[in-house]
N, C-alpha and C. Protein backbone atom coordinates (compact mmCIF):
# COMPACT_ATOMS: atom_id res chain seq x y z
N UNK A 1 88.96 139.23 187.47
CA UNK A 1 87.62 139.20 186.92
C UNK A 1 87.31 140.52 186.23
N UNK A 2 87.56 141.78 186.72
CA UNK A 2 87.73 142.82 186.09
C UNK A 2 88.31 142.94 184.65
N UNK A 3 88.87 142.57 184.29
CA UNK A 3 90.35 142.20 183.36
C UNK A 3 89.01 141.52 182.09
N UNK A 4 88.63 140.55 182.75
CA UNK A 4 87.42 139.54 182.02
C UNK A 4 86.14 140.52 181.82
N UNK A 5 86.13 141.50 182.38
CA UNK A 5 84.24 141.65 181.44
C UNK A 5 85.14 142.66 180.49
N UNK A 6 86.39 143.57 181.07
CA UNK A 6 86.65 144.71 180.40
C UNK A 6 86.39 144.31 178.90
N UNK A 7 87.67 142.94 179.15
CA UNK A 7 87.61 142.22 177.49
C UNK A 7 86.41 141.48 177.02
N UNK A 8 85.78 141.56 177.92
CA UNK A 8 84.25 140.68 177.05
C UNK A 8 83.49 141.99 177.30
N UNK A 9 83.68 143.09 177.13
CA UNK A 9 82.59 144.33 176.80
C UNK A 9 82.50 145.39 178.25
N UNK A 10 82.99 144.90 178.83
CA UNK A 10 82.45 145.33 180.70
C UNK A 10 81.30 145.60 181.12
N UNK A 11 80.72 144.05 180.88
CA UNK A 11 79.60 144.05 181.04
C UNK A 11 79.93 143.60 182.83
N UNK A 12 78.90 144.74 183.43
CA UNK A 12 78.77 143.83 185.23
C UNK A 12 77.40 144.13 185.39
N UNK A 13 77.06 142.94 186.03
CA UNK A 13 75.56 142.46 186.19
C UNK A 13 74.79 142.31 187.48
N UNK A 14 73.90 142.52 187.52
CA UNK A 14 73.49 142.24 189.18
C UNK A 14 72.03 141.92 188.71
N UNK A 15 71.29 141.18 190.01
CA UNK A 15 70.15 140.55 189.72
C UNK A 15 69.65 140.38 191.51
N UNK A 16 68.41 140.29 191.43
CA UNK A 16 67.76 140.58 192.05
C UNK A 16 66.33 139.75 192.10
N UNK A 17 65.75 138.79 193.30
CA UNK A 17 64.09 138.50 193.29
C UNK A 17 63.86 138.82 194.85
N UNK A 18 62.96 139.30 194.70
CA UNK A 18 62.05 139.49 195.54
C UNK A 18 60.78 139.12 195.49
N UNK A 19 59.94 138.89 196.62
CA UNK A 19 58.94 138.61 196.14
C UNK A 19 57.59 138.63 197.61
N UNK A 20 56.38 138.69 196.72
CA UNK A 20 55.27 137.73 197.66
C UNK A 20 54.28 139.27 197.79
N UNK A 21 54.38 140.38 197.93
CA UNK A 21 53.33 141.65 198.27
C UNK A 21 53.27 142.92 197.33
N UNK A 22 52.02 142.43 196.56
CA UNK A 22 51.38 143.24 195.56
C UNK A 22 51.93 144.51 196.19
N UNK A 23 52.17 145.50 194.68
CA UNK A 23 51.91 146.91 195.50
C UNK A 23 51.11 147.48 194.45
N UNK A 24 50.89 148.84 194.30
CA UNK A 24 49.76 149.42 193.05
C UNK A 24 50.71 149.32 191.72
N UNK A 25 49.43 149.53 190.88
CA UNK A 25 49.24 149.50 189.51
C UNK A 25 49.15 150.59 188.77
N UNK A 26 50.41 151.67 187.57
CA UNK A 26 50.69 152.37 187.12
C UNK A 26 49.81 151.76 185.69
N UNK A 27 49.32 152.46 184.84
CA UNK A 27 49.67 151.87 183.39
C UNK A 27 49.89 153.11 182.18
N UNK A 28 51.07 152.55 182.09
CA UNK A 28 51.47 153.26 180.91
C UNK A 28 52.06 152.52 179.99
N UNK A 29 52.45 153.78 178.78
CA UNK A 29 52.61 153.02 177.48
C UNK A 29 53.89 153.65 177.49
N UNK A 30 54.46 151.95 176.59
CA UNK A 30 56.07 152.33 176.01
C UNK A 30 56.69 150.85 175.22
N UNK A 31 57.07 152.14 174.39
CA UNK A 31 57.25 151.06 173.33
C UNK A 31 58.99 150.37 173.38
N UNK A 32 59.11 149.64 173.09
CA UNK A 32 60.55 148.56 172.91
C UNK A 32 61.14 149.11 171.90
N UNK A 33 62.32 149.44 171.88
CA UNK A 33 63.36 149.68 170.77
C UNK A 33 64.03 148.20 170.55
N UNK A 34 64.44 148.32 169.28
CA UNK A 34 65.41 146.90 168.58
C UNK A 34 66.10 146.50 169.73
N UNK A 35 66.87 147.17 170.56
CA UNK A 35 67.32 146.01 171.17
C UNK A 35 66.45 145.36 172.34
N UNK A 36 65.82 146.16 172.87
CA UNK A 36 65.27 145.82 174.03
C UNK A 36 64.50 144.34 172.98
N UNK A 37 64.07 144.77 172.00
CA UNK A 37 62.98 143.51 171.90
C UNK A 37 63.26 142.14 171.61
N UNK A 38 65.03 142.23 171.13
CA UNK A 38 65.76 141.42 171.18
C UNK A 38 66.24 140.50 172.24
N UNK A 39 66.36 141.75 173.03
CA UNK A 39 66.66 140.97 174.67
C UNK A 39 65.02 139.87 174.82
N UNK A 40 64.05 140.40 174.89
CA UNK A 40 62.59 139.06 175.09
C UNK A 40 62.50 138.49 174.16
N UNK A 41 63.28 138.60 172.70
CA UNK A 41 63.48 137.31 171.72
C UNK A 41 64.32 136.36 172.41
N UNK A 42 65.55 136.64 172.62
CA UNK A 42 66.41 135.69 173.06
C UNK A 42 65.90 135.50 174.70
N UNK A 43 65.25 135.99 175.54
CA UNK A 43 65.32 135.48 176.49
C UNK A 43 63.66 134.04 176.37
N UNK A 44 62.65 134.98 175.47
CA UNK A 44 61.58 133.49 175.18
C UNK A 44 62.33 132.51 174.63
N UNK A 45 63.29 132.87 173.68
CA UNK A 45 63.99 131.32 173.43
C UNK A 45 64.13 130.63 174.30
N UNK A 46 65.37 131.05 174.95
CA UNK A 46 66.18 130.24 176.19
C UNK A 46 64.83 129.35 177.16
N UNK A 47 63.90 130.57 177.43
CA UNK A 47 62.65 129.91 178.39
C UNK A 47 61.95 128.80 177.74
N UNK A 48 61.78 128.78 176.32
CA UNK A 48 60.85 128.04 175.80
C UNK A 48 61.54 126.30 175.67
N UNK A 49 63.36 126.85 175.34
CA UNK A 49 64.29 125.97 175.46
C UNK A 49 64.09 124.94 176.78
N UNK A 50 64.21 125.50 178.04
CA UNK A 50 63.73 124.69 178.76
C UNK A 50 62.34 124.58 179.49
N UNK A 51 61.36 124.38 178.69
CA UNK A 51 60.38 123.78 178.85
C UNK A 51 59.33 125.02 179.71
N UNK A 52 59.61 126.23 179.78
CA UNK A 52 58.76 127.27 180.32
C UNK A 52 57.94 128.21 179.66
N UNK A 53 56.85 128.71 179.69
CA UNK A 53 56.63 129.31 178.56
C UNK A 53 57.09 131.21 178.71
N UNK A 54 56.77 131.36 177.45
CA UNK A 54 56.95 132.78 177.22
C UNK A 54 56.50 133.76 178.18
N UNK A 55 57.51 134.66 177.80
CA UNK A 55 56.96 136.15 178.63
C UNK A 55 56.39 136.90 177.44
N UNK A 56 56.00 137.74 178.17
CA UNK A 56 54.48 138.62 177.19
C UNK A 56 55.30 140.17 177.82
N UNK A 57 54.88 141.03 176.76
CA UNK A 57 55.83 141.76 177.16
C UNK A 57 55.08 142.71 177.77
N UNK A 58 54.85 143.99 178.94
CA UNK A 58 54.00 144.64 179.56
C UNK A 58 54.72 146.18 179.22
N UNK A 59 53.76 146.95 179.00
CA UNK A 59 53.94 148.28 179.10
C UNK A 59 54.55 148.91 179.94
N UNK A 60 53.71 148.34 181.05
CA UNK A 60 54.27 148.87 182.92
C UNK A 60 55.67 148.66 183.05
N UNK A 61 55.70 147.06 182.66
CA UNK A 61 57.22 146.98 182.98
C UNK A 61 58.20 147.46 182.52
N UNK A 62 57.69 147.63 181.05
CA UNK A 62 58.91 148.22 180.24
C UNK A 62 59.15 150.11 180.69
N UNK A 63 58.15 150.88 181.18
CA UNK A 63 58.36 151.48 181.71
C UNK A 63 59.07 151.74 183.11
N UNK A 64 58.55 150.50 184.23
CA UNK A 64 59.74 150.58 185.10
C UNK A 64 61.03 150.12 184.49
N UNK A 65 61.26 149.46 184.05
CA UNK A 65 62.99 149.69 183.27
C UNK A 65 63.35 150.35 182.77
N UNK A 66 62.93 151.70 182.17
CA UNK A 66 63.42 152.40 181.49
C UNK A 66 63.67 153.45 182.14
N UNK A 67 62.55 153.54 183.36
CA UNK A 67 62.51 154.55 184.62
C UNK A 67 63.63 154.54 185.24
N UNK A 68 63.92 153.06 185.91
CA UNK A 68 65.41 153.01 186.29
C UNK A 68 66.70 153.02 185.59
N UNK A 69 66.84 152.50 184.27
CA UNK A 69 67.84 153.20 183.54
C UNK A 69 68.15 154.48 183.38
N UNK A 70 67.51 154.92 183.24
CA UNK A 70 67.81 156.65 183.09
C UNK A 70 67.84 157.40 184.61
N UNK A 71 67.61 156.89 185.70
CA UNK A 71 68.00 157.52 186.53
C UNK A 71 69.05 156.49 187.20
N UNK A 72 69.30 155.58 186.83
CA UNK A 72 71.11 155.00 186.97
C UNK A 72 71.93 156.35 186.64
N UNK A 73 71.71 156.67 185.36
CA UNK A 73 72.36 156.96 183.80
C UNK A 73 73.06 158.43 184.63
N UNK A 74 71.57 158.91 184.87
CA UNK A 74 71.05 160.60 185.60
C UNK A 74 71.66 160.58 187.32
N UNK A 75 71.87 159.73 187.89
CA UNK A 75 72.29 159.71 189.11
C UNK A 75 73.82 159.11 189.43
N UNK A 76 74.26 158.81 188.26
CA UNK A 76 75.41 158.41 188.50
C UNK A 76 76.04 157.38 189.25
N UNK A 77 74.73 156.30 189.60
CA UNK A 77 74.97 155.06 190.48
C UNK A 77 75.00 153.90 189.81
N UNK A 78 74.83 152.44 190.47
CA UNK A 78 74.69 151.18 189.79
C UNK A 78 73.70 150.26 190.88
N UNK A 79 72.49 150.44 190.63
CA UNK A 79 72.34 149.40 192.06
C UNK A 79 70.60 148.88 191.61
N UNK A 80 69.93 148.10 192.54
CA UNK A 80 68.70 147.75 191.80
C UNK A 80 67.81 148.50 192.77
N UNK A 81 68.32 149.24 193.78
CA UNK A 81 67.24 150.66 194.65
C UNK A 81 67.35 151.62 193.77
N UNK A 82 66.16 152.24 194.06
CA UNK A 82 66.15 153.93 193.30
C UNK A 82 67.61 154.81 193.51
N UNK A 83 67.06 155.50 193.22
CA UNK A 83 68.54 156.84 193.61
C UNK A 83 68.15 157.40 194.66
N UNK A 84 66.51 157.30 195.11
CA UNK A 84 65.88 157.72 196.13
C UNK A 84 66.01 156.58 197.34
N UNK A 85 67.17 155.61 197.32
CA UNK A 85 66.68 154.52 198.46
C UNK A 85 65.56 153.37 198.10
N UNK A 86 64.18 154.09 197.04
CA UNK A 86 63.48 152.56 197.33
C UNK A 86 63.86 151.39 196.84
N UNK A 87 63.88 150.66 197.50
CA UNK A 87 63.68 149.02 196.98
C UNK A 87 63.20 148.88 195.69
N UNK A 88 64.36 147.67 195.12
CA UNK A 88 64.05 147.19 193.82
C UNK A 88 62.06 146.91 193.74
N UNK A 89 61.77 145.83 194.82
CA UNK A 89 60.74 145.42 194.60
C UNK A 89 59.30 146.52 194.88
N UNK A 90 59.42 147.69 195.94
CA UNK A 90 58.84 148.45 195.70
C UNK A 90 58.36 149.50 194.61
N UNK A 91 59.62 149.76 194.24
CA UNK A 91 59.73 150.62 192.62
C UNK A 91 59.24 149.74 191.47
N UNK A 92 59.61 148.95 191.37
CA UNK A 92 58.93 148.08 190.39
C UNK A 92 57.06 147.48 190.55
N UNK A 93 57.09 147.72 191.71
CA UNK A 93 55.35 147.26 192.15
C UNK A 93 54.26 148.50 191.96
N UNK A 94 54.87 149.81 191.73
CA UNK A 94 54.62 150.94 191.17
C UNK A 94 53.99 150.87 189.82
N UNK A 95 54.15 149.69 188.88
CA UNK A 95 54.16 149.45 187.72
C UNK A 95 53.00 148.48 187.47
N UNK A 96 52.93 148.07 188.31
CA UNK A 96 52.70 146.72 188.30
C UNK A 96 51.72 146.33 189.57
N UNK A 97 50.82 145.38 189.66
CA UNK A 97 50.16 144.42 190.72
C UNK A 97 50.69 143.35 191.29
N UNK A 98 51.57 142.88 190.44
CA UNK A 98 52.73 141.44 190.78
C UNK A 98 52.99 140.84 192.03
N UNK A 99 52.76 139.57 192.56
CA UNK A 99 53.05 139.69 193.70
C UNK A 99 54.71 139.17 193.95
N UNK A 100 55.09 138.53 192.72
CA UNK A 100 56.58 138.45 192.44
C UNK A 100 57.09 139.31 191.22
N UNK A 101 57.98 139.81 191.60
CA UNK A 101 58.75 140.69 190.76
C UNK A 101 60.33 140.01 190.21
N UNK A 102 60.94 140.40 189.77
CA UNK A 102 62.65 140.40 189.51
C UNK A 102 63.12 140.85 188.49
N UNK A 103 64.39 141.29 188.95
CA UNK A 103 64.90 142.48 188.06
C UNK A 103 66.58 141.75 187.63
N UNK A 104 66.93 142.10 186.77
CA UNK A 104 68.37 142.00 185.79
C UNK A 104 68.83 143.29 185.43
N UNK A 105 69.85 143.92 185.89
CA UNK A 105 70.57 145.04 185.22
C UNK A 105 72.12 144.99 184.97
N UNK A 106 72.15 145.78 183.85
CA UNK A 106 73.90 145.48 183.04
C UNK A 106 74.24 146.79 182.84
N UNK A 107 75.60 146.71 183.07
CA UNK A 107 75.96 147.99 182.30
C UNK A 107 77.55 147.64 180.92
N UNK A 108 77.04 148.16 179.78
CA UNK A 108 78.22 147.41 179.07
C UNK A 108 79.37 148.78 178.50
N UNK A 109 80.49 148.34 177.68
CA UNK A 109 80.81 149.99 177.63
C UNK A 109 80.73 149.31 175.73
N UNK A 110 80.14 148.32 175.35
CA UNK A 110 79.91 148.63 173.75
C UNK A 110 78.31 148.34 174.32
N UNK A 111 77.39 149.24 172.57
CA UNK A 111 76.34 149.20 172.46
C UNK A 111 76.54 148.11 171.32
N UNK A 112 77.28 147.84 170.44
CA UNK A 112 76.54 146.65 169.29
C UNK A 112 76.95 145.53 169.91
N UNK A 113 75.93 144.55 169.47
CA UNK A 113 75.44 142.96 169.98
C UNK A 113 75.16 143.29 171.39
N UNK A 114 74.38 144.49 171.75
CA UNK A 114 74.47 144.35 173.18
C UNK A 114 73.57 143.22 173.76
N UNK A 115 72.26 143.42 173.33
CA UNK A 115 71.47 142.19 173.74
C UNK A 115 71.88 140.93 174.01
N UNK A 116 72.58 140.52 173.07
CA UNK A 116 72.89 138.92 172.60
C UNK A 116 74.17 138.96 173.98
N UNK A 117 75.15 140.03 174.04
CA UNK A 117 76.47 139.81 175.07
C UNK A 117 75.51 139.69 176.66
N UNK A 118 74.35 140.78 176.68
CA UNK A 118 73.70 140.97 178.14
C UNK A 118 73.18 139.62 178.28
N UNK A 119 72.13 138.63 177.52
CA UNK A 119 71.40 137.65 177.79
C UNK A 119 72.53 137.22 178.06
N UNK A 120 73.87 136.96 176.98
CA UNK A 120 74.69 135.12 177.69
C UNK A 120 75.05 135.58 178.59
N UNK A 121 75.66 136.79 179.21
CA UNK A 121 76.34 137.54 180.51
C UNK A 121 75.05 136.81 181.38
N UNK A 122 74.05 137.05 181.44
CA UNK A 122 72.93 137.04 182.61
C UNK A 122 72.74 135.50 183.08
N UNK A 123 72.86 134.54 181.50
CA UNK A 123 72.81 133.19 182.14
C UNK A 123 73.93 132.44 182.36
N UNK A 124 74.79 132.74 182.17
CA UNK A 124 75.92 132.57 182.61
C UNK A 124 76.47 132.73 183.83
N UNK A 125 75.47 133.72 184.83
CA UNK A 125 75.53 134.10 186.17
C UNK A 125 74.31 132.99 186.74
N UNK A 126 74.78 132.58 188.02
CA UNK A 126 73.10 131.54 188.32
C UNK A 126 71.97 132.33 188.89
N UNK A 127 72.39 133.65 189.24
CA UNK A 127 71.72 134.86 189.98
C UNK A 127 70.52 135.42 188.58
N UNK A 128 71.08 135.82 187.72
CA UNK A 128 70.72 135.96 186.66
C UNK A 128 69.74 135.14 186.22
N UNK A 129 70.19 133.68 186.15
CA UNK A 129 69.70 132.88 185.14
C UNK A 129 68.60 132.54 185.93
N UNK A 130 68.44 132.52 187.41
CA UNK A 130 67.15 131.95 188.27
C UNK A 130 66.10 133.14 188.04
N UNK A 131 66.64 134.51 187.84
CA UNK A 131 65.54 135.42 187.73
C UNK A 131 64.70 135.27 186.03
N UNK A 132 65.49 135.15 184.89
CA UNK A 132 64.96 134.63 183.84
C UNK A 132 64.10 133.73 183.35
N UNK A 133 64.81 132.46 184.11
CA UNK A 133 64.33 130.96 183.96
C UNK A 133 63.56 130.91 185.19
N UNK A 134 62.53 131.56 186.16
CA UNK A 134 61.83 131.68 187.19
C UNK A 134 60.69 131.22 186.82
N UNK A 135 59.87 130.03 187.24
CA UNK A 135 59.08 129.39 186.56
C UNK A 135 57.72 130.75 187.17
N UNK A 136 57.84 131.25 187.66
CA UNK A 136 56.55 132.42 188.41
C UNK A 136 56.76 133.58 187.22
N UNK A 137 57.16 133.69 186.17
CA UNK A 137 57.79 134.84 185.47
C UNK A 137 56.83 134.53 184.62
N UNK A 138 55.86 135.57 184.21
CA UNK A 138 55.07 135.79 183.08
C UNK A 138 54.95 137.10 182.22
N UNK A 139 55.56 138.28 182.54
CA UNK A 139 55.64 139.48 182.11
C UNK A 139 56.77 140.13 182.06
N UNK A 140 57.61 140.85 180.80
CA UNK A 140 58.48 141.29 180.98
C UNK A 140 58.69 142.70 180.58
N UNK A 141 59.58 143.63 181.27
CA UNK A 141 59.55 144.86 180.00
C UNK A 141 61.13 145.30 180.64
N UNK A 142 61.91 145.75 179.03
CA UNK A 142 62.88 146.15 179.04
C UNK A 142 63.02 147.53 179.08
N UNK A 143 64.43 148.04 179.54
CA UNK A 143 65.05 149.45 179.80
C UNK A 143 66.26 149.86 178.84
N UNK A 144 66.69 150.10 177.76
CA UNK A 144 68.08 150.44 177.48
C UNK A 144 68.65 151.95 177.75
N UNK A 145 69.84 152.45 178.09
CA UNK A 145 69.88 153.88 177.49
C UNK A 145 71.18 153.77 177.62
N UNK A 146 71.81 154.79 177.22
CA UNK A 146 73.45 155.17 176.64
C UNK A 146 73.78 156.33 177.34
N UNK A 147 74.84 156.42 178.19
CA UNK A 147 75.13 157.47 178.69
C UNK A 147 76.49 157.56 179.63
N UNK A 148 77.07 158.45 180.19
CA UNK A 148 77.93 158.71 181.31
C UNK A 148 77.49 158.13 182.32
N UNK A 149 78.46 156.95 182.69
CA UNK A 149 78.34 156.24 184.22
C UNK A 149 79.96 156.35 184.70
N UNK A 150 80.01 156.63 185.70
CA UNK A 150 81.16 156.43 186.19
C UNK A 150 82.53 157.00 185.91
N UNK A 151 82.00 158.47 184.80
CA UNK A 151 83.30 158.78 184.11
C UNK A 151 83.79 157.92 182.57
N UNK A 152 82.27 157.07 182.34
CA UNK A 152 82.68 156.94 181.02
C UNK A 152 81.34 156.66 180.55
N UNK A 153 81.46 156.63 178.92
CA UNK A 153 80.58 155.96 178.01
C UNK A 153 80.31 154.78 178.28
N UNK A 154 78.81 154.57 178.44
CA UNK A 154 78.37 153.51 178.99
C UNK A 154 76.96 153.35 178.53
N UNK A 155 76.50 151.33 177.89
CA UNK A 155 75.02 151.21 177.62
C UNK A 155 74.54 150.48 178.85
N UNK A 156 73.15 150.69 179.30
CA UNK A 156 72.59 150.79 180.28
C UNK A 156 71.25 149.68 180.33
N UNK A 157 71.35 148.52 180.85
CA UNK A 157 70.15 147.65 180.19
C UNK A 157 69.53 147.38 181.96
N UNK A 158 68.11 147.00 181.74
CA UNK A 158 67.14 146.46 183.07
C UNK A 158 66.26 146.25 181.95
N UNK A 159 66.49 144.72 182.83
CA UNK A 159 64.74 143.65 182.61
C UNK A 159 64.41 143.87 183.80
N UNK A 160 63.05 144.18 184.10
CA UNK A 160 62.26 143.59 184.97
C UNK A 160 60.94 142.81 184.84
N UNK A 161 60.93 141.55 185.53
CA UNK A 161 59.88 140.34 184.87
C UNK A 161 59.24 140.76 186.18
N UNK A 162 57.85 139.88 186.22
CA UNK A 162 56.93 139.56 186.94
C UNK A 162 55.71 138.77 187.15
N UNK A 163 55.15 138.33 188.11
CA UNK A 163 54.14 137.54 187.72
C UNK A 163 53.02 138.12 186.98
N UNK A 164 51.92 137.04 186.72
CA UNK A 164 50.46 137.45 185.79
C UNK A 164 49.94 138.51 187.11
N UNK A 165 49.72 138.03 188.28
CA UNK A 165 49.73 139.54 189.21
C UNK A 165 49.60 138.91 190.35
C-alpha cells in the first residue's frame, strides 16, 4: 500500500468525527487560497451530487485548519491531536460552537492537482467519505501549507467541517 500512494502522490489520509459538546467560539478572519477553495468546489459538488446540500465556508474553520497545518508542518508530526495532546474535537471547538465537528487531513509529496488528488484520495476512503458526505455537515474551512515533514518536502491539507452550531 505504501508502494500505491508513493505512486499516486503519497498522499496518506486520516479522518476523524467526533461529536455531540459545543465548546467556545473564536472568530476570526481568513481567507482561502486557490487551492483550498477548490477543495469546497469539488467537495459541494460531490455533496450536492448526492442529494446534500452545500457547505458554506466559515472563517473559524478555515482558521482551525490552517492552525493545525502549520503546526503538523512546525512540529514535525501527523495526527488529528494538537502537538500539545488536545483532541481533534476540542481544538477545533475553539473555533467554533458546533456541536458536531470532523476533520480530514492529507499529506501529499506533489503540490499540483493537489485538491482534485486529496478530494478522490478522501472519498475513496469510507472514513473520509462519511466525514464529507455527513448529512450534519454545514460549515467548512480549509488548511493548506508546504513544508518539511518527516525529512521531506511535503503539501499539507485539513478540512475541518461542522455543524450550523
Amino acid at each position: 500500500m505504501r508502494t500505491a500512494l508513493l505512486v499516486c502522490g503519497a498522499v496518506i489520509c486520516c479522518c476523524a468525527v467526533l461529536a455531540w459538546h459545543p465548546g467556545g467560539a473564536h472568530a476570526r478572519v481568513g481567507a482561502l487560497d486557490g487551492t483550498e477553495r477548490k477543495v469546497v468546489r469539488l467537495v459541494n459538488r460531490i455533496r450536492a451530487s448526492h442529494g446534500l446540500r452545500r457547505l458554506r465556508v466559515s472563517a473559524g474553520l478555515a482558521r482551525a485548519a490552517s492552525d493545525h497545518t502549520v503546526d503538523i508542518l512546525r512540529a514535525d508530526y501527523f495526527s488529528h491531536s494538537s502537538s500539545d495532546g488536545t483532541p481533534m474535537p476540542t481544538r477545533v471547538r475553539r473555533y467554533t460552537g458546533a456541536h458536531w465537528v470532523g476533520e480530514t487531513i492529507a499529506v501529499a509529496s506533489r503540490g499540483r492537482g493537489l485538491a482534485r488528488l486529496v478530494v478522490r484520495m478522501w472519498m475513496a476512503s469510507p472514513g473520509h467519505r462519511a466525514v464529507l458526505l455527513a448529512p450534519a455537515g454545514r460549515r467548512i474551512g480549509v488548511g493548506t501549507a508546504r513544508g518539511m515533514l518527516g525529512g521531506a518536502r511535503r503539501a499539507v491539507i485539513t478540512a475541518d467541517l461542522a455543524s450550523a452550531h
